[in-house]
PDB file of N, CA and C in Angstrom:
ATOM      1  N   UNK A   1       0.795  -1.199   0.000  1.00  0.00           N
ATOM      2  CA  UNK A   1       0.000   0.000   0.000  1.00  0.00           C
ATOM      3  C   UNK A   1       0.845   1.275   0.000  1.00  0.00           C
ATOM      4  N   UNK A   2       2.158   1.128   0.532  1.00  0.00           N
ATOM      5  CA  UNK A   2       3.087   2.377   0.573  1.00  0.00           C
ATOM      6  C   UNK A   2       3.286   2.712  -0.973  1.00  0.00           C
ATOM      7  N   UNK A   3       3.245   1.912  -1.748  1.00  0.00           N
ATOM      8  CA  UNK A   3       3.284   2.610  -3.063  1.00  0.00           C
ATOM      9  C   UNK A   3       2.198   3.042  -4.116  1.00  0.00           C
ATOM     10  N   UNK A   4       1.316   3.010  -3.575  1.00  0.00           N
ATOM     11  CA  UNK A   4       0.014   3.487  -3.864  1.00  0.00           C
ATOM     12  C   UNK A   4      -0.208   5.207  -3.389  1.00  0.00           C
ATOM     13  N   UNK A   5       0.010   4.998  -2.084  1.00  0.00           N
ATOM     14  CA  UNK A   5      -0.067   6.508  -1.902  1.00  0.00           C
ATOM     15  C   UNK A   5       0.976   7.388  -1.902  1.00  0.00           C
ATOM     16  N   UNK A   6       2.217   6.912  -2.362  1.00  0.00           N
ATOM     17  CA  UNK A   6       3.292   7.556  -3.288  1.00  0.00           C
ATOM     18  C   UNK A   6       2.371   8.222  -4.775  1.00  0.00           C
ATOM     19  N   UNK A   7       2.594   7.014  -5.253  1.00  0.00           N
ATOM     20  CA  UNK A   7       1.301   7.425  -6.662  1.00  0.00           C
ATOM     21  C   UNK A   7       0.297   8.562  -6.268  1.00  0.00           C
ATOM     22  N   UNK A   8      -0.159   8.526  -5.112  1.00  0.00           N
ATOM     23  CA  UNK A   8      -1.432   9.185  -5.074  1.00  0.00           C
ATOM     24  C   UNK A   8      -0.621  10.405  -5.054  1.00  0.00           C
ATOM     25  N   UNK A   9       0.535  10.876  -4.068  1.00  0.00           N
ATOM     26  CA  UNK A   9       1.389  12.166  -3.985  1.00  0.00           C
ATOM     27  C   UNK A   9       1.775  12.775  -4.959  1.00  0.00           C
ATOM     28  N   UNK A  10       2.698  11.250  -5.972  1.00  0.00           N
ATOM     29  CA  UNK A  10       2.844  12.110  -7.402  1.00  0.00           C
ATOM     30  C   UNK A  10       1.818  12.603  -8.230  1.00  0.00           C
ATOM     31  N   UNK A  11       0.752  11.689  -8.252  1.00  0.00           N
ATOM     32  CA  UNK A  11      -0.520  12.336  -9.193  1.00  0.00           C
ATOM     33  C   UNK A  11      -0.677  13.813  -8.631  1.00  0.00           C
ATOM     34  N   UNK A  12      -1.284  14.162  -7.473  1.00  0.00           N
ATOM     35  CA  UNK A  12      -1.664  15.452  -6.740  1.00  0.00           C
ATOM     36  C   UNK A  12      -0.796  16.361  -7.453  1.00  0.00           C
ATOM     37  N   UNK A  13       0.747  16.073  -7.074  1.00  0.00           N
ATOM     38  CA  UNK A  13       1.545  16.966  -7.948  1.00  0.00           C
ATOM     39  C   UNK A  13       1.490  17.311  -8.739  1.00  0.00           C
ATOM     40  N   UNK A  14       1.036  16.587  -9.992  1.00  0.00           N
ATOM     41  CA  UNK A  14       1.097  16.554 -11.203  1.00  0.00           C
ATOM     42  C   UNK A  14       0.133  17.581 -11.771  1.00  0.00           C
ATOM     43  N   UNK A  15      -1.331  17.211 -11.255  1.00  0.00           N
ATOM     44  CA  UNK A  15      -2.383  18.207 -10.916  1.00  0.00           C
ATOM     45  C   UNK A  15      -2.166  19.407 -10.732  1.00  0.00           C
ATOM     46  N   UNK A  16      -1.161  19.333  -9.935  1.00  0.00           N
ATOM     47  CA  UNK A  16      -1.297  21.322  -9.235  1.00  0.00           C
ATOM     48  C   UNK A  16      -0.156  22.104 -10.730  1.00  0.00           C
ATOM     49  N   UNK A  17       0.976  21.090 -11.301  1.00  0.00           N
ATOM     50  CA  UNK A  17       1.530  21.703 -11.634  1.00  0.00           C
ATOM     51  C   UNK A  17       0.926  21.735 -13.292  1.00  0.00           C
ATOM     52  N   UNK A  18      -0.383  21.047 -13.361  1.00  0.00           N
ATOM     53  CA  UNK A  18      -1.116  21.381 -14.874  1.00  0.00           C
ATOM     54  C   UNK A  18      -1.547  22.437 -14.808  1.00  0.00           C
ATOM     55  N   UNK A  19      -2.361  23.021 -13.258  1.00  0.00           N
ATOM     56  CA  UNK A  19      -3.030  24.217 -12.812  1.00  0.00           C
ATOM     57  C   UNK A  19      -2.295  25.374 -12.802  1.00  0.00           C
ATOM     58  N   UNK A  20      -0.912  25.513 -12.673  1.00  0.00           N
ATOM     59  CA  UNK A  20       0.038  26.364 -12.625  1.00  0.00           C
ATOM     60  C   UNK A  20       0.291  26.640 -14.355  1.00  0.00           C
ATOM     61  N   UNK A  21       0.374  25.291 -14.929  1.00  0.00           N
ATOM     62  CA  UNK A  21       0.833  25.829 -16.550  1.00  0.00           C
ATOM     63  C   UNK A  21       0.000  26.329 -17.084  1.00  0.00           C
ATOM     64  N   UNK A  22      -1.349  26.133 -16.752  1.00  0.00           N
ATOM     65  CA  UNK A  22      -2.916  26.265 -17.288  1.00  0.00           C
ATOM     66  C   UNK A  22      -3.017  28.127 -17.178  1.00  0.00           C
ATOM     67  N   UNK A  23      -2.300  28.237 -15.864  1.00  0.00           N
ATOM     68  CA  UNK A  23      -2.671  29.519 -15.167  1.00  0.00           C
ATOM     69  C   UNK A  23      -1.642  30.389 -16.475  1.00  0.00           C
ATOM     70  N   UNK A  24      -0.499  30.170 -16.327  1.00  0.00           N
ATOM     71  CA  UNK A  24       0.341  30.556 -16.964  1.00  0.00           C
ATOM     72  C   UNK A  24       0.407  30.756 -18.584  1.00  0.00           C
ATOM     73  N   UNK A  25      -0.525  29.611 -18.939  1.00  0.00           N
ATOM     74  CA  UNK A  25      -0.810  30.034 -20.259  1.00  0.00           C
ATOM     75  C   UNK A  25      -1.872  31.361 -20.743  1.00  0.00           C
ATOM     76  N   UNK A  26      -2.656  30.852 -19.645  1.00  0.00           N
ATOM     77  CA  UNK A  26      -3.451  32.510 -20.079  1.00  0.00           C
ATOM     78  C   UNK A  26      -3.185  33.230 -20.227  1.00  0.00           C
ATOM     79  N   UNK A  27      -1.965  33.976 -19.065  1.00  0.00           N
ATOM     80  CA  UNK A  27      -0.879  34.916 -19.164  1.00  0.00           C
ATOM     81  C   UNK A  27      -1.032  35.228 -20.779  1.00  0.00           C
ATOM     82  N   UNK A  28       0.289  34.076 -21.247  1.00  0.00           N
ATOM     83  CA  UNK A  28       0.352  34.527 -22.370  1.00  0.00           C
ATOM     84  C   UNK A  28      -0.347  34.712 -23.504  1.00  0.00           C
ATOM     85  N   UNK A  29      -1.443  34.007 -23.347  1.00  0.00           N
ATOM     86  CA  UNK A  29      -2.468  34.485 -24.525  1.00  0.00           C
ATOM     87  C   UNK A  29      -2.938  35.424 -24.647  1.00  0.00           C
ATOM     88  N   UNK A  30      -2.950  35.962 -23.135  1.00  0.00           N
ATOM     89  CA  UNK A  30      -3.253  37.568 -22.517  1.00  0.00           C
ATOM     90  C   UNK A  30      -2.421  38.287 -23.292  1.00  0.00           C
ATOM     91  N   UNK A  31      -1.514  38.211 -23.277  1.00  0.00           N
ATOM     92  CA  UNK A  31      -0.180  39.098 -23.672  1.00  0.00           C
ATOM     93  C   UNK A  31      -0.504  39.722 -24.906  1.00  0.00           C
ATOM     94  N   UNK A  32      -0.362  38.456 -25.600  1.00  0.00           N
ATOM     95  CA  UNK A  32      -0.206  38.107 -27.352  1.00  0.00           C
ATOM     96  C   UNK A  32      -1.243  38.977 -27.728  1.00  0.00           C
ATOM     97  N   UNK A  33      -2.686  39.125 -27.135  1.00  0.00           N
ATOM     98  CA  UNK A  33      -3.827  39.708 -27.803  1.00  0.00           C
ATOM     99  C   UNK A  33      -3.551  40.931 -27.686  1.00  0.00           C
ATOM    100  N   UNK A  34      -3.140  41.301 -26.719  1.00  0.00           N
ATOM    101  CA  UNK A  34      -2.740  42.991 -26.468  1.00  0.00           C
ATOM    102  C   UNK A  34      -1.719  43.278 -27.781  1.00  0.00           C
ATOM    103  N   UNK A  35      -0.553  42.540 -27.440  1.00  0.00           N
ATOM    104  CA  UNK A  35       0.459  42.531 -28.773  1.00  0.00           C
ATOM    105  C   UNK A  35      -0.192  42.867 -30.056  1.00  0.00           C
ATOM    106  N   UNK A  36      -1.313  41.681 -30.174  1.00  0.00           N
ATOM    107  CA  UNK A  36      -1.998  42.017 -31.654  1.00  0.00           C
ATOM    108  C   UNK A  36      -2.814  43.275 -32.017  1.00  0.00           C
ATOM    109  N   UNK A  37      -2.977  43.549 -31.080  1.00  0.00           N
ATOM    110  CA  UNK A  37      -4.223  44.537 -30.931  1.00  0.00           C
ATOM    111  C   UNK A  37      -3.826  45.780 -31.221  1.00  0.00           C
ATOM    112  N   UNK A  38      -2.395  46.102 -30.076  1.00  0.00           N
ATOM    113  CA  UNK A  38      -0.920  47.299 -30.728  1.00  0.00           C
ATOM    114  C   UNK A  38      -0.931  47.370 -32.174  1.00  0.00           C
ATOM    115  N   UNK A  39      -0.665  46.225 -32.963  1.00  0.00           N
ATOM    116  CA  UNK A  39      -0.081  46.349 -34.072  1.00  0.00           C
ATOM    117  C   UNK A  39      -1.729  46.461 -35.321  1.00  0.00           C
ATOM    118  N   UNK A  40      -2.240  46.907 -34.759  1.00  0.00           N
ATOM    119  CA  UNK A  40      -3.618  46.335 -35.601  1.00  0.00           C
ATOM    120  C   UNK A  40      -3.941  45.411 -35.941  1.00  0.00           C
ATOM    121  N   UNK A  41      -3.928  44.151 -35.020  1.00  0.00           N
ATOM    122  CA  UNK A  41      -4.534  43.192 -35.395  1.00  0.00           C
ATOM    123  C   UNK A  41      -4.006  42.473 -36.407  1.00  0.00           C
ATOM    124  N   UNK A  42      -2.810  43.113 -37.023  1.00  0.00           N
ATOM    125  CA  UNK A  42      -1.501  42.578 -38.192  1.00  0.00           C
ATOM    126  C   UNK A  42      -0.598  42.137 -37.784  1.00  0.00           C
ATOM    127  N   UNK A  43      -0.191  40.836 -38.119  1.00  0.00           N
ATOM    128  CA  UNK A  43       1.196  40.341 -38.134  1.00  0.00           C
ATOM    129  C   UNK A  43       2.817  41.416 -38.763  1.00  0.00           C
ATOM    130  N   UNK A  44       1.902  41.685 -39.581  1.00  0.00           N
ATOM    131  CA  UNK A  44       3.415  42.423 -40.413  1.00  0.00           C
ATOM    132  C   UNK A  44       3.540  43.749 -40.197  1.00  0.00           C
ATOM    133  N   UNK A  45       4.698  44.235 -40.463  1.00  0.00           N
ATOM    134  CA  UNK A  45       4.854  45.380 -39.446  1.00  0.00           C
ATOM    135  C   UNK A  45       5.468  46.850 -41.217  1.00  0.00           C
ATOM    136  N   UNK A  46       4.915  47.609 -41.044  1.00  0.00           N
ATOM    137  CA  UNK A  46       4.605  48.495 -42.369  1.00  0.00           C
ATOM    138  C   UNK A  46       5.202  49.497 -41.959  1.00  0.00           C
ATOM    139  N   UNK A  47       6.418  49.887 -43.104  1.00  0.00           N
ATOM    140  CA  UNK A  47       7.165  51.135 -42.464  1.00  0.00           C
ATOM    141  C   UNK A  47       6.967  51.990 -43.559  1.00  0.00           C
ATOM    142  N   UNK A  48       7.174  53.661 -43.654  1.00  0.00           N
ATOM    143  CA  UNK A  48       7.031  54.044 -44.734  1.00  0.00           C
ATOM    144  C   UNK A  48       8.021  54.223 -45.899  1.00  0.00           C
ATOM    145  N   UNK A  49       8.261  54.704 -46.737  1.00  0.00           N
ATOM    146  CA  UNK A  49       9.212  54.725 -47.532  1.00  0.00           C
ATOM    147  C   UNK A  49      10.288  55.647 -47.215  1.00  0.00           C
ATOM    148  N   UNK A  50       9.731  56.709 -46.414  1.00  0.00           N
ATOM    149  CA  UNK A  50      10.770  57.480 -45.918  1.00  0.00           C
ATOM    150  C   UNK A  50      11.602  57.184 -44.970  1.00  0.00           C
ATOM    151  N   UNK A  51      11.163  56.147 -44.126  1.00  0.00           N
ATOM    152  CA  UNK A  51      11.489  55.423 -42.910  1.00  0.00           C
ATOM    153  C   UNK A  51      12.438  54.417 -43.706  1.00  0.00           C
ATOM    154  N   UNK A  52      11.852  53.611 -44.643  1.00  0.00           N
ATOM    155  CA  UNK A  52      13.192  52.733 -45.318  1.00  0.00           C
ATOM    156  C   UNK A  52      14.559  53.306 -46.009  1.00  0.00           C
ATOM    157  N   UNK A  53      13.957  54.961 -46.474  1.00  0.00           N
ATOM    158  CA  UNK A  53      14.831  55.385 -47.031  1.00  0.00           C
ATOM    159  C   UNK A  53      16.250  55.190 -46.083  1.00  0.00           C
ATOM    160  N   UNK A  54      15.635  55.877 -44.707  1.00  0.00           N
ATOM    161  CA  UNK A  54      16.765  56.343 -44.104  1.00  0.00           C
ATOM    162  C   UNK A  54      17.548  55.441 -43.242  1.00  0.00           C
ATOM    163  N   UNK A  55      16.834  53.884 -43.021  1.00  0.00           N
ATOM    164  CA  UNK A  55      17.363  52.613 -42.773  1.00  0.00           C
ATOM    165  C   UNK A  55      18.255  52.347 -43.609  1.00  0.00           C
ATOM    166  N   UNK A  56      17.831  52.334 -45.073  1.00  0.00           N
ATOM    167  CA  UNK A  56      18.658  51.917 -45.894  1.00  0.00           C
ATOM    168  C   UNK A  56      20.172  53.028 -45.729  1.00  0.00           C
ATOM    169  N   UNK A  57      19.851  54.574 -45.875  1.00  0.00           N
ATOM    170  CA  UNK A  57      21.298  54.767 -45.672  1.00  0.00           C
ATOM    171  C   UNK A  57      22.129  55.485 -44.355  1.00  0.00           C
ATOM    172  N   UNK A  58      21.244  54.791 -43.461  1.00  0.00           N
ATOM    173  CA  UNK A  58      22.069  54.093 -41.981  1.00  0.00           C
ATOM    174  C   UNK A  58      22.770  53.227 -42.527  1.00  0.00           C
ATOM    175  N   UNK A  59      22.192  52.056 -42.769  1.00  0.00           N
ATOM    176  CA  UNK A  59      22.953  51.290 -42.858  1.00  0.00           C
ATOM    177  C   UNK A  59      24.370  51.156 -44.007  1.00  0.00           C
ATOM    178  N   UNK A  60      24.177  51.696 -45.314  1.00  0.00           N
ATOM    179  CA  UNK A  60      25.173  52.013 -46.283  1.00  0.00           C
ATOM    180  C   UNK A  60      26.528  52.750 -45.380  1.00  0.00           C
ATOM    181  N   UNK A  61      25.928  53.764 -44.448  1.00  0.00           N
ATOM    182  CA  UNK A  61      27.138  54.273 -43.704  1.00  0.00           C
ATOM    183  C   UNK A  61      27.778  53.573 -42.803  1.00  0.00           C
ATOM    184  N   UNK A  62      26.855  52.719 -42.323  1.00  0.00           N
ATOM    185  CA  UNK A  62      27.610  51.553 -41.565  1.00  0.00           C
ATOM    186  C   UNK A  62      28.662  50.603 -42.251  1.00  0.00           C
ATOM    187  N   UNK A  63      28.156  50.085 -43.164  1.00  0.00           N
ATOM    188  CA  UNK A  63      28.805  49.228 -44.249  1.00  0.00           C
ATOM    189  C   UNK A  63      30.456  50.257 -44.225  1.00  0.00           C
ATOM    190  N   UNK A  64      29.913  51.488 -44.879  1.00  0.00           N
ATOM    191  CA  UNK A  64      31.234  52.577 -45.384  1.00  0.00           C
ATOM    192  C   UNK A  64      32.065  52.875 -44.423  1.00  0.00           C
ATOM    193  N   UNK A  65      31.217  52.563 -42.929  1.00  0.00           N
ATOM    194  CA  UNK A  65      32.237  53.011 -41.755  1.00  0.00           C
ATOM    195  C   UNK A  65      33.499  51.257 -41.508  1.00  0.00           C
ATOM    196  N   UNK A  66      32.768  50.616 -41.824  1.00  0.00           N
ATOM    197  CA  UNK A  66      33.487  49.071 -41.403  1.00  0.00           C
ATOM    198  C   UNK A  66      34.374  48.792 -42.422  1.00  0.00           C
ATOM    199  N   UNK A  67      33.853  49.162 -43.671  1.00  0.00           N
ATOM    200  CA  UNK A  67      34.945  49.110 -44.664  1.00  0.00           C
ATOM    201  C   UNK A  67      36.500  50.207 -44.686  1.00  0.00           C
ATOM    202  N   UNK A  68      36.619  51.619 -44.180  1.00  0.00           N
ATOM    203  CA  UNK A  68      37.292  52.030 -44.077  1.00  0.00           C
ATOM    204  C   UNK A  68      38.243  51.776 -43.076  1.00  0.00           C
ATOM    205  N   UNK A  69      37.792  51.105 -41.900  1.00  0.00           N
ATOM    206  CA  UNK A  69      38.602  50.314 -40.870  1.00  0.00           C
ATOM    207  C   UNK A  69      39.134  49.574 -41.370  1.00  0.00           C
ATOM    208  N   UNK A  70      38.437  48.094 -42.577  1.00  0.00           N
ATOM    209  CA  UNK A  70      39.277  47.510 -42.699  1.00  0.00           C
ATOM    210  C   UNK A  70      40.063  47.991 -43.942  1.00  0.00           C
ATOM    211  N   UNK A  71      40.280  48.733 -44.670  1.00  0.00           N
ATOM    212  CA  UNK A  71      40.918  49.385 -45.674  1.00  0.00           C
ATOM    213  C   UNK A  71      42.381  49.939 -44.718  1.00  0.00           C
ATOM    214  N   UNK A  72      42.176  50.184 -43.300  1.00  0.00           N
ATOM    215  CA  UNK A  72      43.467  50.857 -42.527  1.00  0.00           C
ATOM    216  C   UNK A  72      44.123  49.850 -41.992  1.00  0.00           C
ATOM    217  N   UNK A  73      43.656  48.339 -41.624  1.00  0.00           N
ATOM    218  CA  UNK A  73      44.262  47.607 -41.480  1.00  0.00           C
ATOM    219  C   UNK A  73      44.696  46.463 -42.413  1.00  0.00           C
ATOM    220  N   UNK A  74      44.606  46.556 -43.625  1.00  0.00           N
ATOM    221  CA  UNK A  74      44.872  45.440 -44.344  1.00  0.00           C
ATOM    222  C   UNK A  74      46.814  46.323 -44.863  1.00  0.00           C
ATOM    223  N   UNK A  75      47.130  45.155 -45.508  1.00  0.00           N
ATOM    224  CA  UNK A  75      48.201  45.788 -46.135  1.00  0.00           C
ATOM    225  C   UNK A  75      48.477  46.712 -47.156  1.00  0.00           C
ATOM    226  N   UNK A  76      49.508  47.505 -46.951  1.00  0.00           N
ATOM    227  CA  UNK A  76      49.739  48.432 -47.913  1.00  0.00           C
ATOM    228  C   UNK A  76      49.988  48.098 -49.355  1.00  0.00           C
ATOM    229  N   UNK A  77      49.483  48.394 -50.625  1.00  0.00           N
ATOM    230  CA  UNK A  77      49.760  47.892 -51.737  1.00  0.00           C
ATOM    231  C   UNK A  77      51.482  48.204 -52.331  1.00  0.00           C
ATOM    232  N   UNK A  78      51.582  47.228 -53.433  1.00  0.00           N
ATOM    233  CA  UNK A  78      52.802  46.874 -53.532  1.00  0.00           C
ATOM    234  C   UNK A  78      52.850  48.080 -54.468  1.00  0.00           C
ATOM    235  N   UNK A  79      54.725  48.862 -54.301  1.00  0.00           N
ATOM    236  CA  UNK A  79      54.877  49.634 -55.408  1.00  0.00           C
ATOM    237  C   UNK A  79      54.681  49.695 -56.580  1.00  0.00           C
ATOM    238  N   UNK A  80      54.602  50.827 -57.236  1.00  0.00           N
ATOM    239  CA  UNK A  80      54.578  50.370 -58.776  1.00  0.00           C
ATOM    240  C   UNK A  80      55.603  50.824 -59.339  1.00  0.00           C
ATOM    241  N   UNK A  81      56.320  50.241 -60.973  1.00  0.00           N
ATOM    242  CA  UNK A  81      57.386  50.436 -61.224  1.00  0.00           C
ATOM    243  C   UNK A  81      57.289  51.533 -62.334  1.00  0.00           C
ATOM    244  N   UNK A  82      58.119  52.481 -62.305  1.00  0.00           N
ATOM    245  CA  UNK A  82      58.519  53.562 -62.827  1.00  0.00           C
ATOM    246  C   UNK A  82      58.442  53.331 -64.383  1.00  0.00           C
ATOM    247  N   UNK A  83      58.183  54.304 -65.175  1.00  0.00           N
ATOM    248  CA  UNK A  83      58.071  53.935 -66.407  1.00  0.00           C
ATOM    249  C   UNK A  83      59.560  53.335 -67.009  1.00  0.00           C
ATOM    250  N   UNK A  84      60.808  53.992 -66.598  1.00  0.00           N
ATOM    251  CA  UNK A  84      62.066  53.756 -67.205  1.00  0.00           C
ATOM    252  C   UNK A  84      62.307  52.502 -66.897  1.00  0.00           C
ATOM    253  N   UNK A  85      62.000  52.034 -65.538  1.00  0.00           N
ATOM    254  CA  UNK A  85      62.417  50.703 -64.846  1.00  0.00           C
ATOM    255  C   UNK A  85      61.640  49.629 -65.925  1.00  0.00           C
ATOM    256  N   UNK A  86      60.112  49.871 -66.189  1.00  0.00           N
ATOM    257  CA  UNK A  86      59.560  48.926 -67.236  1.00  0.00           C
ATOM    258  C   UNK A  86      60.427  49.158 -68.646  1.00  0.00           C
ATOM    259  N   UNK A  87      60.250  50.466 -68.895  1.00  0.00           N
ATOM    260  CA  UNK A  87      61.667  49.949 -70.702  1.00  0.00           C
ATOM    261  C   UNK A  87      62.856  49.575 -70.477  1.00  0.00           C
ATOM    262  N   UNK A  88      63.378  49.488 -69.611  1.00  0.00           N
ATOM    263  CA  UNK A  88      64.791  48.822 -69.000  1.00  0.00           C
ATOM    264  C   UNK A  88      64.504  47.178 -69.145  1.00  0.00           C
ATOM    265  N   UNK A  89      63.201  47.052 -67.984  1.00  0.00           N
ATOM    266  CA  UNK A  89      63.305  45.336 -68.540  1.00  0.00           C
ATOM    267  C   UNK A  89      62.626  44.914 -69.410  1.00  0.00           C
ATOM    268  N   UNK A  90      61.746  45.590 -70.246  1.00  0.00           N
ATOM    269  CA  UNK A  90      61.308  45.206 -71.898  1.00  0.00           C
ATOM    270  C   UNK A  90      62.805  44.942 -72.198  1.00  0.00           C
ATOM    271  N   UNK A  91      63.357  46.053 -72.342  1.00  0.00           N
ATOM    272  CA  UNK A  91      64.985  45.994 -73.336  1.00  0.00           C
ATOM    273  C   UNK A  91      65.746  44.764 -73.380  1.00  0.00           C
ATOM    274  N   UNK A  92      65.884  44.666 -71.459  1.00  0.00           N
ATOM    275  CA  UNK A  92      66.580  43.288 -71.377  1.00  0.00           C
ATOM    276  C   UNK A  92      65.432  41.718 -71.942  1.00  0.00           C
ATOM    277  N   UNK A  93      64.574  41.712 -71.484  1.00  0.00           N
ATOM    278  CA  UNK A  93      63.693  40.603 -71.870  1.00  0.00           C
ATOM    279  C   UNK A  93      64.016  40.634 -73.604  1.00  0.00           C
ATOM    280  N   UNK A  94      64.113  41.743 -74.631  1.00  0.00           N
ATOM    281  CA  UNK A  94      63.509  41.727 -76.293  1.00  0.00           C
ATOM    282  C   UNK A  94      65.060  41.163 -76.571  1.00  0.00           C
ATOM    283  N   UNK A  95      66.173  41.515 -75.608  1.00  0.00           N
ATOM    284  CA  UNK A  95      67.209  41.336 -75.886  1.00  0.00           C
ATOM    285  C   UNK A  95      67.696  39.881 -75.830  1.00  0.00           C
ATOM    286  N   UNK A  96      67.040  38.782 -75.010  1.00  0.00           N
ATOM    287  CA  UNK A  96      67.331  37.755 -74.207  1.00  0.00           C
ATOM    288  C   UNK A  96      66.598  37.012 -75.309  1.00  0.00           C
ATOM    289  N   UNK A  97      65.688  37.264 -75.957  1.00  0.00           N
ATOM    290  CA  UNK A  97      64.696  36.809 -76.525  1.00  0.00           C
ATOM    291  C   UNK A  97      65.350  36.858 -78.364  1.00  0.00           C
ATOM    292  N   UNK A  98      66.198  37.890 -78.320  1.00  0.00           N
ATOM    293  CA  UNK A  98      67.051  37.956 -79.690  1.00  0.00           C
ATOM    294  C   UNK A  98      67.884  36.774 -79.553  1.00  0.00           C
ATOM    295  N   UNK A  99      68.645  36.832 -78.238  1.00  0.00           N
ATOM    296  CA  UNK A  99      69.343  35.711 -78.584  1.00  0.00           C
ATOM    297  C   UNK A  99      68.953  33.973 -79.142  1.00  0.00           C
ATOM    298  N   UNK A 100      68.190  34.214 -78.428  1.00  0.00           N
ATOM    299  CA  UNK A 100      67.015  32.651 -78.658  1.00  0.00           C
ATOM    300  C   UNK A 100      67.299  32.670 -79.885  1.00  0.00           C
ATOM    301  N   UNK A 101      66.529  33.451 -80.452  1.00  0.00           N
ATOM    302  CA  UNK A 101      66.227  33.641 -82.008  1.00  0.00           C
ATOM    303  C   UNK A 101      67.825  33.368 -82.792  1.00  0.00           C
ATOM    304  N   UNK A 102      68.562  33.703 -82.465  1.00  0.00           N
ATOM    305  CA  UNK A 102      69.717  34.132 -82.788  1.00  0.00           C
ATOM    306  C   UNK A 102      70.390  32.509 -82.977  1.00  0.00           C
ATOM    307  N   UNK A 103      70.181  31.761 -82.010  1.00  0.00           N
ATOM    308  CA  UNK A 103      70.752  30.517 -81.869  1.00  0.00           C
ATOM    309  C   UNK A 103      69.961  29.688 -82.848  1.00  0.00           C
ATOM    310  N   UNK A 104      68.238  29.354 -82.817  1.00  0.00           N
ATOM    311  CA  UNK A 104      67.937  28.919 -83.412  1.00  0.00           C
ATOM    312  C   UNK A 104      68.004  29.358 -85.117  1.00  0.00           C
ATOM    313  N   UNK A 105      68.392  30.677 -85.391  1.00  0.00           N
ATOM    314  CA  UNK A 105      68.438  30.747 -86.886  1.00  0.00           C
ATOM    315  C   UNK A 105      69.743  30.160 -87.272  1.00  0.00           C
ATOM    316  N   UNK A 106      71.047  30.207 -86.193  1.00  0.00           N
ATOM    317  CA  UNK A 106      72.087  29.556 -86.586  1.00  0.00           C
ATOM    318  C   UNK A 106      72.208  27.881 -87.072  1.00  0.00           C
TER     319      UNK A 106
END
């Protein structure tokens, strides 16, 4: 019989704590209707165009602000070579390239 009215203890429990979730759900259904009711009774939420405008360029400046950070930390680009320095090694390359020629016409 001792485990019978164990059972009977856990059931009781069980009971009070359906009454507690029961309670608790109303809550939130409570909530939710108010929620709906705020928004007109609409799920979706309607902004105007002027309002997107200026989301949209918030956010573009955001983008422009994160990109210039990383533009200061990436590496510095590699030099570039002087115009004389490029006909210097055309010269040597057309020259290196005569010889080739030079051997094979021999």
């Amino acid at each position: 019989m001792a485990n019978l009215s164990g059972l009977a203890s856990f059931v009781s429990e069980l009971r009070a704590e359906r009454t507690n979730l029961v309670d608790r759900l109303r809550h939130v259904d409570a909530a939710l209707s108010v929620l709906g009711k705020l928004n007109g009774g609409s799920s979706g939420h309607t902004v105007s165009a002027l309002a997107r405008r200026r989301m949209s360029l918030a956010q573009k400046a955001r983008w422009a602000k994160r990109a210039s950070k990383n533009q200061s930390t990436t590496k510095k680009s590699k030099r570039t070579m002087s115009a004389s320095a490029r006909r210097k090694i055309a010269a040597a390359q057309r020259a290196r390239w005569a010889k080739v020629r030079a051997k094979k016409a021999a």
